[in-house]
Protein backbone atom coordinates (compact mmCIF):
# COMPACT_ATOMS: atom_id res chain seq x y z
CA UNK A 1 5.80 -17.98 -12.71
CA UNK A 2 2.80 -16.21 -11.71
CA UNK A 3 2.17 -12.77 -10.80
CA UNK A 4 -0.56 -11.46 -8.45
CA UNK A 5 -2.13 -7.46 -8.23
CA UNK A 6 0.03 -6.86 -5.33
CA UNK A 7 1.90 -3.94 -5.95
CA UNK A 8 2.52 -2.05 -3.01
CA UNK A 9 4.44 0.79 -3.58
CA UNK A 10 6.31 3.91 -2.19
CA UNK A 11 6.54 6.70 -0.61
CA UNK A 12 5.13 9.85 -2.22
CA UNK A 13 8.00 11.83 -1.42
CA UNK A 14 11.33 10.93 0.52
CA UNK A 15 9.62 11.32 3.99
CA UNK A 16 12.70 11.96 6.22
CA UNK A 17 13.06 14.87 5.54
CA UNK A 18 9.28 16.73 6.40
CA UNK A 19 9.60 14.56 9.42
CA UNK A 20 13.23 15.29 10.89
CA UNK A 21 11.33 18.97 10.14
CA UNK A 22 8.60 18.64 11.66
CA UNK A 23 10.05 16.23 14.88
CA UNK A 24 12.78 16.41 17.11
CA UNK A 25 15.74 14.76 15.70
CA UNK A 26 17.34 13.68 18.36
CA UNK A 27 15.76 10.48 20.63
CA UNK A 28 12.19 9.23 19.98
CA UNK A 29 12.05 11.84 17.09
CA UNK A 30 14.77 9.60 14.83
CA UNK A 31 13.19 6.62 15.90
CA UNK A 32 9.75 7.26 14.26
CA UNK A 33 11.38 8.43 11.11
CA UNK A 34 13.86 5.06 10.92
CA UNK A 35 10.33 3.40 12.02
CA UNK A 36 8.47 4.50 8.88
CA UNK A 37 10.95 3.58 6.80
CA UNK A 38 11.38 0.36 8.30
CA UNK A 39 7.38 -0.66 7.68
CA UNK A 40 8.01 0.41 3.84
CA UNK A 41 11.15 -1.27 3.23
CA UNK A 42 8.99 -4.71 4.69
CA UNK A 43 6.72 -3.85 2.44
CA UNK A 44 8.42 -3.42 -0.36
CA UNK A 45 10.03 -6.91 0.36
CA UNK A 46 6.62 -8.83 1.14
CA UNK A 47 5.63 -6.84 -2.65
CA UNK A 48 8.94 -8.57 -4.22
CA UNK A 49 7.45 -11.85 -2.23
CA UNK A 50 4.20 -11.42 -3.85
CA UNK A 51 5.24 -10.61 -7.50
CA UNK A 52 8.28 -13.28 -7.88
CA UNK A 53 8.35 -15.18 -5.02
CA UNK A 54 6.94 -18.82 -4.53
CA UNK A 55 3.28 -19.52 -4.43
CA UNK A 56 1.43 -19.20 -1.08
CA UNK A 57 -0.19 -22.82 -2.17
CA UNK A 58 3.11 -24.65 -1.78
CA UNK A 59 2.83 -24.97 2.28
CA UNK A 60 5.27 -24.97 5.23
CA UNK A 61 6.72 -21.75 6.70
CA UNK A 62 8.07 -20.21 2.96
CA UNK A 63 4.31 -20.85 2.26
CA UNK A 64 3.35 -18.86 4.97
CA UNK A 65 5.35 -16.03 4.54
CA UNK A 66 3.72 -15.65 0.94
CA UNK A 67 0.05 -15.53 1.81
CA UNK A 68 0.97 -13.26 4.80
CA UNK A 69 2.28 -10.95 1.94
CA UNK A 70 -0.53 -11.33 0.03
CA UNK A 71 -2.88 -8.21 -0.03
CA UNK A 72 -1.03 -7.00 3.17
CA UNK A 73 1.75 -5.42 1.67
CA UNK A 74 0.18 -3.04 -0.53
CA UNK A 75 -2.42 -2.11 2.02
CA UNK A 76 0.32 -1.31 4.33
CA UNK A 77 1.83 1.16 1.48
CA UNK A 78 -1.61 2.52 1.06
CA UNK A 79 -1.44 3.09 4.77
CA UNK A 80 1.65 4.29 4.76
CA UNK A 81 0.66 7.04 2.03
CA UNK A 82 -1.58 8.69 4.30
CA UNK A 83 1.68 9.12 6.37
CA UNK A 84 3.09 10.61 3.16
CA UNK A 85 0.02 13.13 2.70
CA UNK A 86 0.18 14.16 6.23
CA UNK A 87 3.51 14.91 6.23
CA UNK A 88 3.69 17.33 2.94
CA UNK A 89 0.80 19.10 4.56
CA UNK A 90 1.66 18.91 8.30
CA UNK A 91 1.77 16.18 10.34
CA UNK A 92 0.12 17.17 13.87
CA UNK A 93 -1.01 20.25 12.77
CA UNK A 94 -2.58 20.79 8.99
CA UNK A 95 -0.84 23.67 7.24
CA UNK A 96 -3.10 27.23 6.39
CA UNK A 97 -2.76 29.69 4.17
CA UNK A 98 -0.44 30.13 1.53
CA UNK A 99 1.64 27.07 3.46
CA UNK A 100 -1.52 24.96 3.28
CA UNK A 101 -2.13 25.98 -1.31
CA UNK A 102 1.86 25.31 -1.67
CA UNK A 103 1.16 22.06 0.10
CA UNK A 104 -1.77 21.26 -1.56
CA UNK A 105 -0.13 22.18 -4.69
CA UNK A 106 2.57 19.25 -3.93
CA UNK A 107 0.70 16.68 -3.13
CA UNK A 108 -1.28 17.54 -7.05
CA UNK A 109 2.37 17.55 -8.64
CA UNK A 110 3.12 14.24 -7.27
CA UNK A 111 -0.28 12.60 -7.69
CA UNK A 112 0.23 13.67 -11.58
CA UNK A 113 3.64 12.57 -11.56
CA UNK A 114 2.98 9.02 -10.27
CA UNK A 115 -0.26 8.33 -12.30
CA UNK A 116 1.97 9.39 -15.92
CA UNK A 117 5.07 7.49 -14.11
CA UNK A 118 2.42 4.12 -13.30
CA UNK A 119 0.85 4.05 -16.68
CA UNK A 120 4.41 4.39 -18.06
CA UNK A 121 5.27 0.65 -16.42
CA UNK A 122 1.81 -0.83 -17.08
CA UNK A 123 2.75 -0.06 -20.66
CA UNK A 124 5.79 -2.32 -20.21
CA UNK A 125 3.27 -5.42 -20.43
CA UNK A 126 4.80 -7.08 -17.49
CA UNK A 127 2.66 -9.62 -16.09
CA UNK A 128 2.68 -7.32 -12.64
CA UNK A 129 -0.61 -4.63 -11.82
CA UNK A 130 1.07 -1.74 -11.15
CA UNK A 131 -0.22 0.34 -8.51
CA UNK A 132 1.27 4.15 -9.36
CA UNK A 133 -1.40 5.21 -11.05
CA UNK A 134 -4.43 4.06 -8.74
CA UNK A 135 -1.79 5.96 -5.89
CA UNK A 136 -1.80 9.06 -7.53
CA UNK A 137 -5.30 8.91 -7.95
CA UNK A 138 -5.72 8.23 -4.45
CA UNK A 139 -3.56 11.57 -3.48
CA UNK A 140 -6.03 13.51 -5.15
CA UNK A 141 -8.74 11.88 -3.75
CA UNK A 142 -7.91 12.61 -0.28
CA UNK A 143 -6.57 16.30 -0.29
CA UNK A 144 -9.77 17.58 0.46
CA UNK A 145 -9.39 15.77 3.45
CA UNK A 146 -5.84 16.89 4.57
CA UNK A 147 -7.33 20.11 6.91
CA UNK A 148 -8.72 17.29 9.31
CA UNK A 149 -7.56 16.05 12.40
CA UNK A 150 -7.34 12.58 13.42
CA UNK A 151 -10.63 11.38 14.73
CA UNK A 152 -12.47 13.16 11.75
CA UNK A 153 -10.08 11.49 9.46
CA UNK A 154 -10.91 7.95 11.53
CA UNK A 155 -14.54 7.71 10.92
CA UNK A 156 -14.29 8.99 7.54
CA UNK A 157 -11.76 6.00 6.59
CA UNK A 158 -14.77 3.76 8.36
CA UNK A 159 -17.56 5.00 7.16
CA UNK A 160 -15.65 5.13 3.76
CA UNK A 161 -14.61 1.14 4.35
CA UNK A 162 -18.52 0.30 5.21
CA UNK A 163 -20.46 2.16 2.18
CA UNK A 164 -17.82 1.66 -0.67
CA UNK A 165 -17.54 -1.77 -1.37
CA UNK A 166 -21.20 -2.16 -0.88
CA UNK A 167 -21.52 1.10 -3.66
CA UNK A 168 -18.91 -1.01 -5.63
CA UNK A 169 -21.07 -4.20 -5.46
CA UNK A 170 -24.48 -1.97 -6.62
CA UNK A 171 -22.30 -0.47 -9.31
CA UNK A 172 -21.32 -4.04 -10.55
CA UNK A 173 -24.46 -4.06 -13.72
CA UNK A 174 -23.05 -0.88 -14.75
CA UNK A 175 -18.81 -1.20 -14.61
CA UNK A 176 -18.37 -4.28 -14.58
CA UNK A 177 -16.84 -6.86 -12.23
CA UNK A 178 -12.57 -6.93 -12.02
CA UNK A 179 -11.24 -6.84 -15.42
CA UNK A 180 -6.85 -7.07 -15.24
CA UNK A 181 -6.14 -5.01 -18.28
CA UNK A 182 -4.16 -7.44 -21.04
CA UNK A 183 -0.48 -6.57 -20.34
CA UNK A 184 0.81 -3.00 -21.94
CA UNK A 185 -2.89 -1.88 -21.80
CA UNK A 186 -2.94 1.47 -19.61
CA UNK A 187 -5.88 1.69 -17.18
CA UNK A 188 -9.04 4.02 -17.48
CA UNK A 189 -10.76 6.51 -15.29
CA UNK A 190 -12.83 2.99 -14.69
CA UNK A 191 -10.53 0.83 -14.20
CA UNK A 192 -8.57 3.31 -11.46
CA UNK A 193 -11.96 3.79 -9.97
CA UNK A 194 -14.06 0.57 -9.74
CA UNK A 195 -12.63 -2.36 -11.81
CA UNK A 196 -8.74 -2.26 -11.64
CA UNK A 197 -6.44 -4.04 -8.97
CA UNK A 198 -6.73 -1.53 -6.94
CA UNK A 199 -9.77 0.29 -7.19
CA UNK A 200 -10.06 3.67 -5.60
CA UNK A 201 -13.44 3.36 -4.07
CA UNK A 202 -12.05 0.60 -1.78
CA UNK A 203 -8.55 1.51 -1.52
CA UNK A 204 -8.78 4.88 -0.04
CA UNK A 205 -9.73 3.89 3.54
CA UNK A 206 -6.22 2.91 3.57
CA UNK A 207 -5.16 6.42 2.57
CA UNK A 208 -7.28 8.11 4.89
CA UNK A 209 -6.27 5.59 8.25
CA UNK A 210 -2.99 6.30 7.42
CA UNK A 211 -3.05 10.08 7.51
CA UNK A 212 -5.69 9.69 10.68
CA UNK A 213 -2.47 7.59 12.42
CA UNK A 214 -0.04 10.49 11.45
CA UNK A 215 -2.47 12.78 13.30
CA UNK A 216 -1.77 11.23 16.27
CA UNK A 217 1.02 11.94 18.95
CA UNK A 218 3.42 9.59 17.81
CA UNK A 219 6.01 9.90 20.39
CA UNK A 220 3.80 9.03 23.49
CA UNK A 221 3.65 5.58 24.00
CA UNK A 222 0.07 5.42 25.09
CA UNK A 223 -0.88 6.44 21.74
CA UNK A 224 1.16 3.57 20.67
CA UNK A 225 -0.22 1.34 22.99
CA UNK A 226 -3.79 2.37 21.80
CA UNK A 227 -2.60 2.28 18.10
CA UNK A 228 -1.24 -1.27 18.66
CA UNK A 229 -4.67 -2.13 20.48
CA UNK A 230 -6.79 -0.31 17.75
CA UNK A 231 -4.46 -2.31 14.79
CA UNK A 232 -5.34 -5.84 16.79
CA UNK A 233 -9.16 -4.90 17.21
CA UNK A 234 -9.01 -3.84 13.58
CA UNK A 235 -7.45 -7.83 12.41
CA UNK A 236 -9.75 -9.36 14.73
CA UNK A 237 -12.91 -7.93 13.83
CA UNK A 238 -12.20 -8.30 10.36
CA UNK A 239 -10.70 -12.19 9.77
CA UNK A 240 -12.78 -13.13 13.00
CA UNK A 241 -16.03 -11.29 11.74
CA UNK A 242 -15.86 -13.47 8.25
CA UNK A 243 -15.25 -16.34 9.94
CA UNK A 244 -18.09 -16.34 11.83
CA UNK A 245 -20.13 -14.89 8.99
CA UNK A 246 -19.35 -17.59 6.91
CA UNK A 247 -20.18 -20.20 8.89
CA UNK A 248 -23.51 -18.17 9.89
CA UNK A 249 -25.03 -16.86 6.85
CA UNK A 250 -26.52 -19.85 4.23
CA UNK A 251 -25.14 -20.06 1.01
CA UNK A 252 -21.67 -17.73 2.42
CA UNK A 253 -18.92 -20.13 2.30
CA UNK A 254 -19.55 -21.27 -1.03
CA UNK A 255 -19.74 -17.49 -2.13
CA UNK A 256 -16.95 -16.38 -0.44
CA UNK A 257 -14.81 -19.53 -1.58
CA UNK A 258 -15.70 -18.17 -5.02
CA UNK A 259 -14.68 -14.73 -4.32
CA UNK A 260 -11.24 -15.99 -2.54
CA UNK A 261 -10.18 -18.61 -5.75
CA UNK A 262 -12.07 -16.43 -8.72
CA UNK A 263 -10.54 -13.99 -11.20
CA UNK A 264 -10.98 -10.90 -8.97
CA UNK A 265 -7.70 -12.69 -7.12
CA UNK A 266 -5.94 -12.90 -10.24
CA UNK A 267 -3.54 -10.77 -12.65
CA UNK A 268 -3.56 -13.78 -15.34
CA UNK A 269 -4.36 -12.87 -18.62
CA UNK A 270 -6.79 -15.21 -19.10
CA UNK A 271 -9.38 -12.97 -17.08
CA UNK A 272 -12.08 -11.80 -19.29
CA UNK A 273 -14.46 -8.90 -19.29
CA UNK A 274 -17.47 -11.12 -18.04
CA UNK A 275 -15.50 -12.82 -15.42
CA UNK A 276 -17.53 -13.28 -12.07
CA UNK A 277 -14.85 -10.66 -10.45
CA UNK A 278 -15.00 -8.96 -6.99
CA UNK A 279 -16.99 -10.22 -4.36
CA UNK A 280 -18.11 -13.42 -6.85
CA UNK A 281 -21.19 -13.71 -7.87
CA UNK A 282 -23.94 -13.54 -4.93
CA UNK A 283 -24.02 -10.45 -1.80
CA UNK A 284 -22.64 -13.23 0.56
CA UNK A 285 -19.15 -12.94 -1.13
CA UNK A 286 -18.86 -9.67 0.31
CA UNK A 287 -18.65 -11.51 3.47
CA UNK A 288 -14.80 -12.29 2.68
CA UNK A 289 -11.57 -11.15 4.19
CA UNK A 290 -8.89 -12.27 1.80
CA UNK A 291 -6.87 -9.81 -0.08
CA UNK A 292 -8.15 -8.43 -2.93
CA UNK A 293 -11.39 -8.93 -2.29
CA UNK A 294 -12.76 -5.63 -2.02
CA UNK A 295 -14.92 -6.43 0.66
CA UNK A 296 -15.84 -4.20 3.81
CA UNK A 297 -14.32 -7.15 6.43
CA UNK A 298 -11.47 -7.57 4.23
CA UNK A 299 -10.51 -3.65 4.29
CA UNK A 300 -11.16 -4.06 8.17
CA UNK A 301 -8.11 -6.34 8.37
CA UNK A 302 -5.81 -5.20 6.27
CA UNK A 303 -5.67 -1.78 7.72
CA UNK A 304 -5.91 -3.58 11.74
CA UNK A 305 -2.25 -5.62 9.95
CA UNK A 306 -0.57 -2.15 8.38
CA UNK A 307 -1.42 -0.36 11.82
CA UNK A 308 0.19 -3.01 13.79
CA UNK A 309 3.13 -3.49 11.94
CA UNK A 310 3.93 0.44 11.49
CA UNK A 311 3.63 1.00 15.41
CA UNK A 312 5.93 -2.41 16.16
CA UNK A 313 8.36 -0.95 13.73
CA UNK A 314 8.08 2.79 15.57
CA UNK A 315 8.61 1.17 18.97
CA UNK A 316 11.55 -1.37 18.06
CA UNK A 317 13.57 1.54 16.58
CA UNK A 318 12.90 3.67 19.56
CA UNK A 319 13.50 0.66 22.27
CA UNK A 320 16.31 -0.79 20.22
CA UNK A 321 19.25 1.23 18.94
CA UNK A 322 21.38 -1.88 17.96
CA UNK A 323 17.81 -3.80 15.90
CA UNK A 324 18.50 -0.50 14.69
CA UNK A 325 21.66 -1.12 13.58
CA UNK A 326 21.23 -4.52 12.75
CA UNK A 327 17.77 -3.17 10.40
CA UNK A 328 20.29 -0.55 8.52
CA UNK A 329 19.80 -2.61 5.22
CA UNK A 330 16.01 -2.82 5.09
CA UNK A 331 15.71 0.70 6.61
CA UNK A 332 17.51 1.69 3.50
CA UNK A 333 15.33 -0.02 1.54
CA UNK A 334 12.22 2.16 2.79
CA UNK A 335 13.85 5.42 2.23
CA UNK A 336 13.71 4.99 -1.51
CA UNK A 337 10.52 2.65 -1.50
CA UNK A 338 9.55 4.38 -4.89
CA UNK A 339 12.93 3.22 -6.47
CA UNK A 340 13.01 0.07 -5.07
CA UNK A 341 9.70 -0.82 -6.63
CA UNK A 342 9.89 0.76 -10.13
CA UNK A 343 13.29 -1.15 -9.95
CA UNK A 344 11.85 -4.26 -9.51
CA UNK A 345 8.86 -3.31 -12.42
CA UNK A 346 12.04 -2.82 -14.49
CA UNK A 347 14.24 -6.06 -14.05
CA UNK A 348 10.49 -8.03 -14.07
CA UNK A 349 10.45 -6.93 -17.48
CA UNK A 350 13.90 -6.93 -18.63
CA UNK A 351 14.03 -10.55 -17.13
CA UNK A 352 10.91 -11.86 -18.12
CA UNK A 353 10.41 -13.98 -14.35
CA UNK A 354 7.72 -15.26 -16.39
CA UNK A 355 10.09 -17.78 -18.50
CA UNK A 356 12.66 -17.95 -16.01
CA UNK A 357 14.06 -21.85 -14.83
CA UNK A 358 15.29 -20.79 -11.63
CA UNK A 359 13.32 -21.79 -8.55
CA UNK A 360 11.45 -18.76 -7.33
CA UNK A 361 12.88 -18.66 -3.96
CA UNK A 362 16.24 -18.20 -5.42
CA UNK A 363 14.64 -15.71 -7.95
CA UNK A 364 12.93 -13.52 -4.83
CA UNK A 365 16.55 -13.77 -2.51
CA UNK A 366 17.69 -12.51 -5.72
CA UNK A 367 15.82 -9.86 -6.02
CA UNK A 368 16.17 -8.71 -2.00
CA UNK A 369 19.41 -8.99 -2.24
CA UNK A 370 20.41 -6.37 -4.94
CA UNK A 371 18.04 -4.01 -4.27
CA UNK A 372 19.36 -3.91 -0.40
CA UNK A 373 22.66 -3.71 -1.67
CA UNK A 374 22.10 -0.64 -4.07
CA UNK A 375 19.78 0.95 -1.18
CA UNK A 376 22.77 0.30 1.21
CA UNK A 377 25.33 1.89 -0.93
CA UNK A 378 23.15 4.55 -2.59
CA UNK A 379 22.28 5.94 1.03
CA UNK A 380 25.80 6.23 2.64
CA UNK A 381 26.19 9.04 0.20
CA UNK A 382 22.70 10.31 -0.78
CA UNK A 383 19.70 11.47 1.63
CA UNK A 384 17.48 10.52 -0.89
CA UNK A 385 16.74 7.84 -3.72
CA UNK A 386 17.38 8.54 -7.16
CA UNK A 387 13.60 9.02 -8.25
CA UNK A 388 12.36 10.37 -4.00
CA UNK A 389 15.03 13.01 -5.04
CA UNK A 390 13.87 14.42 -8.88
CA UNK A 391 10.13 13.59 -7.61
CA UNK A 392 11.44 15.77 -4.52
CA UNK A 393 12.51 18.38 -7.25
CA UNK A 394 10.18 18.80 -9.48
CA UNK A 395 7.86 19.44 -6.59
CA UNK A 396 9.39 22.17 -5.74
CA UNK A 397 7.86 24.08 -8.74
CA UNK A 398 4.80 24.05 -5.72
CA UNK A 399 6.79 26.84 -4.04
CA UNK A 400 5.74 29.47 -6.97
CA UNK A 401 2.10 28.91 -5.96
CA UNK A 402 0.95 32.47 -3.97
């Protein structure tokens, strides 16, 4: 079975709370919290999907649903982490003082706690990238940012999105191209910057849209509308813009072709250090949009999909009290989005999907399954997961900071 760099995960912190504290928790207020935690726990399924579920290659609708998992998932977690960085610092309105250092000082405790915690499970050697140590990474990376407001924070994710893959691409003769670490190999200060499966000078647009989205007034709807508007621009410029690239610029569809099928879109081990990597080998394979491809169209899209899908799920759970109901399960899911997926690390390894006979639809229902039914049954009598609640904890040694 084969394994791809998708690994969107979790939550920084168990979000409810901050936002039931920093919203009304009555009305519209309870909806964008069960919203939030509705995009993560789709996430976290379209991550199982991507990780042990079928191929995207075999066709039909299963087909589908694969390559619409592919990439999007853990861009929509990255997304979904600026949420998590707004919120420990304040949502609308950036915390000051010693407020602002205490926050500050959380968001370093977790960033250290998920980088140890993510090169703990690469060490595992299971044939999954994990992405807890690029995520921490990317928490420090964008603290300096947290004091801005929402329209700052927007054209820094853009101009971040335009000039870092094409920085990444320069810095190619020097780092390297993408280079999967062999399995129980932890990842280096290059590999979490430039050469990894997730590599923080392209991944942190994500970051920063996502905390310029929890700037905004979530509880109007024209800010909705416009976010919903903004997310469809977003998918359209990207996909659309390297369509018509492709078919525009000599020599692109070949390139790109190479960049969508070569090693950069691959956790096998078989990748070697002087594979052709990200963006393949010529400029015009910086022209593609699939996932994983590090390029400036591709980061385009992905963040247009995560915006779309975060303000759908904020507006069902407001319009809808019994989707609400009926979503209980995967809402679950999302509150402990940083158990589900180290649980899923964990029985990857333990299983070894790898060797396993059974068909992998049967081995992704599988996995869905339990981890709904331990979300469901953890969360009738817990606010938090088991891991949102010690990360939760040890954070709290953040309050001694004066």
């Amino acid at each position: 079975m084969t394994h791809h760099p998708d690994s969107p995960p979790l939550t920084a912190d168990a979000p409810s709370p901050e936002l039931e504290r920093s919203e009304p928790s009555t009305g519209a207020g309870v909806g964008r919290l069960i919203g939030l935690d509705l995009a993560r726990g789709l996430a976290v399924f379209g991550m199982y999907a991507v990780h042990v579920g079928p191929a995207p290659a075999q066709g039909g609708a299963i087909g589908f649903l694969m390559e619409l998992a592919q990439g999007r998932s853990s861009a929509l977690f990255a997304v979904l982490a600026g949420f998590a960085v707004a919120l420990i610092t304040g949502r609308r309105t950036p915390k000051t003082g010693l407020a602002g250092r205490q926050a500050a000082a959380k968001v370093i405790i977790r960033a250290v706690i998920l980088m140890v915690l993510g090169t703990a499970l690469t060490l595992t050697g299971t044939p999954v990238v994990p992405i807890l140590a690029f995520y921490g990474l990317f928490f420090l990376l964008v603290l300096p940012l947290y004091r801005l407001g929402a329209k700052p924070l927007a054209l820094t994710a853009a101009g971040w999105a335009l000039v870092g893959p094409q920085l990444l691409y320069a810095l190619k003769p020097v780092v390297g191209g993408r280079v999967f670490l062999s399995y129980g190999q932890a990842d280096g200060p290059v590999s979490l910057f430039f050469t990894g499966g997730y590599p923080a000078l392209t991944w942190v647009p994500f970051v920063i849209a996502g905390m310029a989205v929890a700037r905004c007034d979530l509880a109007a709807t024209s800010v909705r509308i416009r976010l919903a508007l903004t997310g469809v621009a977003l998918a359209i410029t990207g996909y659309g813009g390297s369509w018509l690239a492709v078919r525009l610029v000599p020599g692109a569809a070949e390139a790109v072709r190479k960049a969508e099928e070569g090693p950069g879109m691959s956790s096998a081990p078989s990748v070697s250090p002087d594979s052709i990597g990200i963006f393949g080998d010529t400029p015009a394979g910086m022209l593609a949009s699939a996932p994983h491809s590090e390029a400036t169209l591709s980061i385009v899209a992905a963040t247009g999909v995560a915006i779309l899908v975060i303000t759908a799920c904020l507006a069902a759970m407001d319009a809808f009290p019994r989707l609400r109901r009926l979503a209980r399960p995967v809402i679950a899911v999302g509150s402990m989005s940083l158990t589900a997926y180290v649980y899923h690390i964990v029985a990857i390894w333990l299983l070894d999907t790898e060797e396993a006979t059974v068909p992998p639809l049967y081995v992704l229902l599988g996995f869905i399954a339990s981890v709904t039914v331990l979300a469901t049954l953890w969360s009738r009598f817990f606010q938090r997961g088991p891991l949102e609640y010690l990360l939760n904890t040890t954070t709290k040694l953040a309050n001694r900071v004066r």
